[in-house]
N, C-alpha and C. Protein backbone atom coordinates (compact mmCIF):
# COMPACT_ATOMS: atom_id res chain seq x y z
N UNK A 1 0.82 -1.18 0.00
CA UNK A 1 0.00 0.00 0.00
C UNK A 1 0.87 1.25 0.00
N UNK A 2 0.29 2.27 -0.47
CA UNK A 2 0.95 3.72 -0.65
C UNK A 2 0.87 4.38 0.30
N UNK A 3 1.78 5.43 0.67
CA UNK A 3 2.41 5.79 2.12
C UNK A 3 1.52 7.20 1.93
N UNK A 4 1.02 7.67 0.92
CA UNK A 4 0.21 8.75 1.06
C UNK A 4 -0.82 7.91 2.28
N UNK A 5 -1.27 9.46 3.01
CA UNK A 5 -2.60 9.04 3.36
C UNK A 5 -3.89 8.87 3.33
N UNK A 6 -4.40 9.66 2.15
CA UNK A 6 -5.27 9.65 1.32
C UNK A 6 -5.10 9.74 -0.39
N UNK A 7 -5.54 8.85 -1.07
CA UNK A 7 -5.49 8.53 -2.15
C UNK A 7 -7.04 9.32 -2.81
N UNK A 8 -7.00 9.41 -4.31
CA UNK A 8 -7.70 9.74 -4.71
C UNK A 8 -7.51 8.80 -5.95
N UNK A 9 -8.96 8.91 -6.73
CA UNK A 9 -9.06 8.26 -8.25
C UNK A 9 -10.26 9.00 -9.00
N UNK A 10 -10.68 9.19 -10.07
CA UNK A 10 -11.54 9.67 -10.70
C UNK A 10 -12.11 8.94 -11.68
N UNK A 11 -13.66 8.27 -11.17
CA UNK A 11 -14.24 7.29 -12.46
C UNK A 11 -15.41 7.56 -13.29
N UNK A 12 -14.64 8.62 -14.07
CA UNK A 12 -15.82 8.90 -14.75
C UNK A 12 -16.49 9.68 -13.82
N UNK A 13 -16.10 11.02 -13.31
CA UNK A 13 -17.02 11.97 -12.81
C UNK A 13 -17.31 11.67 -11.34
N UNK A 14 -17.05 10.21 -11.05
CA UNK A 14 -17.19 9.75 -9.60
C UNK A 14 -15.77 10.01 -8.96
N UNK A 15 -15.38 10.61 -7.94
CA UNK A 15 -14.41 10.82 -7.38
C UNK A 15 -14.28 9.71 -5.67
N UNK A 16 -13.63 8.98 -5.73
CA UNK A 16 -13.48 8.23 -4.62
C UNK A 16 -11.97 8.43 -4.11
N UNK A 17 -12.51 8.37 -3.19
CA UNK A 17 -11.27 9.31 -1.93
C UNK A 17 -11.14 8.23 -0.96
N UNK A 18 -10.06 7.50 -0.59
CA UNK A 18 -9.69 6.43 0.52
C UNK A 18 -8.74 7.14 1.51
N UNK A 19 -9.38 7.00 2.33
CA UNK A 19 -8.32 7.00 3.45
C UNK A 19 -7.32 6.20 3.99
N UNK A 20 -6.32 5.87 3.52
CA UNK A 20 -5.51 5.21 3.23
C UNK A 20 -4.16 5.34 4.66
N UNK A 21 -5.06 5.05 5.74
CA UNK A 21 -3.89 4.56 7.36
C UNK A 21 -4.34 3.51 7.94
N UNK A 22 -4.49 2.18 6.77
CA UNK A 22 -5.40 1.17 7.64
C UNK A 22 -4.72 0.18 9.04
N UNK A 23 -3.28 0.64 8.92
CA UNK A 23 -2.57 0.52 10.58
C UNK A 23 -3.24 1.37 11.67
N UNK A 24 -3.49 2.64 11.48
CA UNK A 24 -3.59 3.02 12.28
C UNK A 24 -5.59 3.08 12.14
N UNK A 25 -6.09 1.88 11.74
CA UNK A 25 -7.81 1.87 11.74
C UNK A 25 -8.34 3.42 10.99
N UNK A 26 -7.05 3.84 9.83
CA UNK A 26 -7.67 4.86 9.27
C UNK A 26 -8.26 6.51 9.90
N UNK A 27 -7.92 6.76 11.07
CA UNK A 27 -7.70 7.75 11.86
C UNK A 27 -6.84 8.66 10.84
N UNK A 28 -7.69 10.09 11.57
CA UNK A 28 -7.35 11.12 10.99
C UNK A 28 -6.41 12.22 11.56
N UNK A 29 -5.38 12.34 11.03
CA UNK A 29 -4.07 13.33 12.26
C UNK A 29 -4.14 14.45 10.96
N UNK A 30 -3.62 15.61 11.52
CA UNK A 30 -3.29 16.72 10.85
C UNK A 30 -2.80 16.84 9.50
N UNK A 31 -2.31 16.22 8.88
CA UNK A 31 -1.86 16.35 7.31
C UNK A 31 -3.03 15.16 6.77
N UNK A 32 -3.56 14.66 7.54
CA UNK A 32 -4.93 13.62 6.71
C UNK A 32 -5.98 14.69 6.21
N UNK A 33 -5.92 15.43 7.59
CA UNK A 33 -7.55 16.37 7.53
C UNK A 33 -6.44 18.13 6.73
N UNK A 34 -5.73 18.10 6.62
CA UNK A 34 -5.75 19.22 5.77
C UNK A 34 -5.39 18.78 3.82
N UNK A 35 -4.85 17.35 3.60
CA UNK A 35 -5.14 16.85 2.71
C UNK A 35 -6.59 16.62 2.32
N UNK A 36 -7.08 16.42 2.85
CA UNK A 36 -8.66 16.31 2.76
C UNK A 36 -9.51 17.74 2.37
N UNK A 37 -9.01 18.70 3.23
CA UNK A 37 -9.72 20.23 2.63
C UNK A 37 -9.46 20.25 1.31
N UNK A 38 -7.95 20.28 1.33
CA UNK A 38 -7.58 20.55 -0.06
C UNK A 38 -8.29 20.01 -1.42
N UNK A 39 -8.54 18.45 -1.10
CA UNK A 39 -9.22 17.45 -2.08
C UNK A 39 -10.57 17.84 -2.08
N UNK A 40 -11.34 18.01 -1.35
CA UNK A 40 -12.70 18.49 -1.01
C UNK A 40 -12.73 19.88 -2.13
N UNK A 41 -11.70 21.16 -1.69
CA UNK A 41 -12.04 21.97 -2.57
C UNK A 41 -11.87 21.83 -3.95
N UNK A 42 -11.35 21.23 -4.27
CA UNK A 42 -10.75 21.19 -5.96
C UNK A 42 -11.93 19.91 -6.35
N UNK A 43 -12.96 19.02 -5.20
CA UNK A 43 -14.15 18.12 -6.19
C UNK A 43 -15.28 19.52 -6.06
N UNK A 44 -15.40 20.28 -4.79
CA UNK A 44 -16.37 21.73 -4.93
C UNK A 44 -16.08 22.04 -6.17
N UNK A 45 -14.99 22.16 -7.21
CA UNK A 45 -15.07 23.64 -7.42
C UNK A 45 -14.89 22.94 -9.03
N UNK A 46 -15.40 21.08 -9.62
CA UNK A 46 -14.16 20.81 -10.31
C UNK A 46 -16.19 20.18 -10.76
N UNK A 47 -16.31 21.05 -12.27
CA UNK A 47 -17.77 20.57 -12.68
C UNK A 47 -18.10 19.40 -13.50
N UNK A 48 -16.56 18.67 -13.15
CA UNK A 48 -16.90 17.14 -14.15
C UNK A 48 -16.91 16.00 -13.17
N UNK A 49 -16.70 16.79 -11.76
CA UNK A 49 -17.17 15.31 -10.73
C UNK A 49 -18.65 16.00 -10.16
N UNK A 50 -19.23 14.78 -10.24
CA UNK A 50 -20.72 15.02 -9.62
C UNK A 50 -20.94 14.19 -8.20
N UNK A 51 -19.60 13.59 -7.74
CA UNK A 51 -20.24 12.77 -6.81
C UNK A 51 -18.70 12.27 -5.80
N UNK A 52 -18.97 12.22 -4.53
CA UNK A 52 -17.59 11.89 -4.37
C UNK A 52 -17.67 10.53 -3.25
N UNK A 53 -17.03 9.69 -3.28
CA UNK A 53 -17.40 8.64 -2.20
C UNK A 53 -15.67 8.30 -0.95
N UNK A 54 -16.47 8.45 -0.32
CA UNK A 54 -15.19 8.26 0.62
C UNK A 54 -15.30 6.86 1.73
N UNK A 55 -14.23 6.49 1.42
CA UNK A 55 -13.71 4.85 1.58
C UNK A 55 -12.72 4.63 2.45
N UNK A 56 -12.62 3.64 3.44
CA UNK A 56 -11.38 3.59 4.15
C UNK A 56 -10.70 2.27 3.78
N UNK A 57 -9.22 2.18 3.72
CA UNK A 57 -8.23 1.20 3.17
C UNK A 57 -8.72 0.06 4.24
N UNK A 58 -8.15 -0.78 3.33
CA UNK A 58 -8.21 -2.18 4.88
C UNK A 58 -9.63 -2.53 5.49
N UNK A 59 -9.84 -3.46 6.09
CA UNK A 59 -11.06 -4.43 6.60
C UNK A 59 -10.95 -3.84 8.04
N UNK A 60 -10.44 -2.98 8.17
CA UNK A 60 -10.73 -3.13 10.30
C UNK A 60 -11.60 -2.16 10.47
N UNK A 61 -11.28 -1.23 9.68
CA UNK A 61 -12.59 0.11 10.40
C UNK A 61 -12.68 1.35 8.77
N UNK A 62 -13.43 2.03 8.83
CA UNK A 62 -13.91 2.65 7.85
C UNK A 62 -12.96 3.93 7.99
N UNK A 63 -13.04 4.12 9.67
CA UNK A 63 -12.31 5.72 9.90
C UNK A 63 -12.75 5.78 11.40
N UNK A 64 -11.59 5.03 12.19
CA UNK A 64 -11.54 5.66 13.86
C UNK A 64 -11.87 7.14 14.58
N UNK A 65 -12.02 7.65 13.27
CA UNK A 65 -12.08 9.16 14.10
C UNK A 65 -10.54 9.89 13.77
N UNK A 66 -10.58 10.73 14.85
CA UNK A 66 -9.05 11.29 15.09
C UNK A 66 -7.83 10.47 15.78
N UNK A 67 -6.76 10.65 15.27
CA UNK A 67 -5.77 10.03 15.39
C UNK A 67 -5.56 10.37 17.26
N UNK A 68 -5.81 9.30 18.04
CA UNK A 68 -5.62 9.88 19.31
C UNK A 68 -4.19 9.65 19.85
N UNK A 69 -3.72 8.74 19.34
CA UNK A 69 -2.15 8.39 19.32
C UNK A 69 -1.18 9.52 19.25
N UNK A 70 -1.97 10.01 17.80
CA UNK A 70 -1.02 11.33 17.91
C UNK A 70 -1.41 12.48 18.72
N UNK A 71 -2.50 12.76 18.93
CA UNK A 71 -2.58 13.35 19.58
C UNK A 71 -2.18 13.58 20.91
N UNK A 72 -1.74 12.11 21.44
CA UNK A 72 -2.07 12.09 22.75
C UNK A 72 0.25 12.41 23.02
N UNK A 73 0.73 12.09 21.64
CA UNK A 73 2.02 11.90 21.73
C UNK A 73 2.52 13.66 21.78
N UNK A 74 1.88 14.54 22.11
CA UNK A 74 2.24 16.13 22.49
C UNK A 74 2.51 16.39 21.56
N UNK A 75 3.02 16.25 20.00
CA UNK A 75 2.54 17.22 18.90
C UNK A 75 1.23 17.73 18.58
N UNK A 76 1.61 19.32 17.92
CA UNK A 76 0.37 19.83 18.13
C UNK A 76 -0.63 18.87 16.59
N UNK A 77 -1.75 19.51 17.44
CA UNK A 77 -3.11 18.63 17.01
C UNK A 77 -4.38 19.62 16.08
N UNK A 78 -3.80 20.35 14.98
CA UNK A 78 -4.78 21.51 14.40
C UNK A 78 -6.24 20.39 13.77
N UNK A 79 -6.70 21.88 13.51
CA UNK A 79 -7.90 21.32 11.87
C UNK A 79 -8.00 22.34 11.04
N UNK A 80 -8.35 22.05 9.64
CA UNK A 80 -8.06 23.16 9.16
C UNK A 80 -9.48 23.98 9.27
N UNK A 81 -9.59 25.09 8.09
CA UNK A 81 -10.83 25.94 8.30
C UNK A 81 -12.10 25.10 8.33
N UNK A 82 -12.18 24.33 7.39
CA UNK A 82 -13.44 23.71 6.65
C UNK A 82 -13.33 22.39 7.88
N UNK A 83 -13.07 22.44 9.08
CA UNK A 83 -13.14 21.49 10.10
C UNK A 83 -12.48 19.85 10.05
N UNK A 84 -12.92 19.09 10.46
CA UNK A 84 -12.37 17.77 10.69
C UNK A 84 -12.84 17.12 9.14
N UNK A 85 -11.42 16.41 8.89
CA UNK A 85 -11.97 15.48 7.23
C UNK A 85 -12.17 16.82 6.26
N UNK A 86 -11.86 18.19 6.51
CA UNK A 86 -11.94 19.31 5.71
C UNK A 86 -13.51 18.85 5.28
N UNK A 87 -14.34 19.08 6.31
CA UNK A 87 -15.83 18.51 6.17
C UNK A 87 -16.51 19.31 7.15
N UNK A 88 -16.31 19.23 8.38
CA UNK A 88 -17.27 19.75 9.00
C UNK A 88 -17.81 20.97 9.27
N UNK A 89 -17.22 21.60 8.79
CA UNK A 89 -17.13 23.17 9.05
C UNK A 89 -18.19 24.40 8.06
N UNK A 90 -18.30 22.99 6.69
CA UNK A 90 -18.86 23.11 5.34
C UNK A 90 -20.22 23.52 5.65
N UNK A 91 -20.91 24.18 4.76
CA UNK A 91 -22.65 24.57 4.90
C UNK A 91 -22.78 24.46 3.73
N UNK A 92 -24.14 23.80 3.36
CA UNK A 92 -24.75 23.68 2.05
C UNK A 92 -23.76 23.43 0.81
N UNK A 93 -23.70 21.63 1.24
CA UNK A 93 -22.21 21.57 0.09
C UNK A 93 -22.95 21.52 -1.55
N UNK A 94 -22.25 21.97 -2.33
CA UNK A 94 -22.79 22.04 -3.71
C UNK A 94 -23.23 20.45 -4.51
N UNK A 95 -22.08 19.85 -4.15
CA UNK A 95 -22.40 18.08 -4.78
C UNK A 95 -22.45 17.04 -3.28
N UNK A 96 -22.97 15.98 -3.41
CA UNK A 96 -23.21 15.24 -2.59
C UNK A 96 -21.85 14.35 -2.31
N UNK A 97 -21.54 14.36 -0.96
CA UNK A 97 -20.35 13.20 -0.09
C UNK A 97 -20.82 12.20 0.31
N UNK A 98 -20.72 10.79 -0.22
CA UNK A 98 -21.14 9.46 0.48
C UNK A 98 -19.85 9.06 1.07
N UNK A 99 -20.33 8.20 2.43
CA UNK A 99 -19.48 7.91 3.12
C UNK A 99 -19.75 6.75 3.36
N UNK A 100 -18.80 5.74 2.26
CA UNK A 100 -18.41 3.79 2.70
C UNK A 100 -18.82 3.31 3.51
N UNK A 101 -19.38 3.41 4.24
CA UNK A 101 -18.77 2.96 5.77
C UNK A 101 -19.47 1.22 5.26
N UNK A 102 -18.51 0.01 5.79
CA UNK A 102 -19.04 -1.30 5.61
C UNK A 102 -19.19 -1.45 7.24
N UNK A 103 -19.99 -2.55 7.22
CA UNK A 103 -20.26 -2.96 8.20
C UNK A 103 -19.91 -4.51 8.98
């Protein structure tokens, strides 16, 4: 697997976004969630994806949340503007975000 932490692909207008730390159950630390704004703005702003699905690597978990490991290891712990997963912070998103989650 690729050492990025989030991967992207584009199928045909469908944009699927993996979160790609399935050691760490896919948890989100500071360069996950500001990689993520970044990707988020450029499917906002990008009029040949209509749809974006977000996926987590590996069979153990979809997305633990925040990386508490790191957090808990005293480096600092930001988010960016557009909040956690460069998601939450968002109002009235223009295209629709599905979120994988298996069960």
């Amino acid at each position: 697997m690729s050492d990025q932490a989030i991967l992207t692909e584009d199928r045909d207008g469908i944009l699927v976004i993996t979160i790609n730390r399935p050691d760490a159950r896919n948890a989100l630390h500071p360069p996950a969630n500001l990689e993520l704004e970044e990707i988020f703005d450029a499917y906002f702003s990008d009029p040949e994806l209509w749809v974006a699905i977000l996926v987590g690597a590996g069979d153990r978990a979809f997305s633990a949340g925040n990386d508490l490991v790191r957090s808990a290891s005293g480096r600092p712990v930001t988010v960016p503007l557009n909040g956690f997963a460069g998601l939450t912070n968002r109002r009235d998103l223009p295209n629709p975000v599905i979120a994988a989650v298996n069960s």
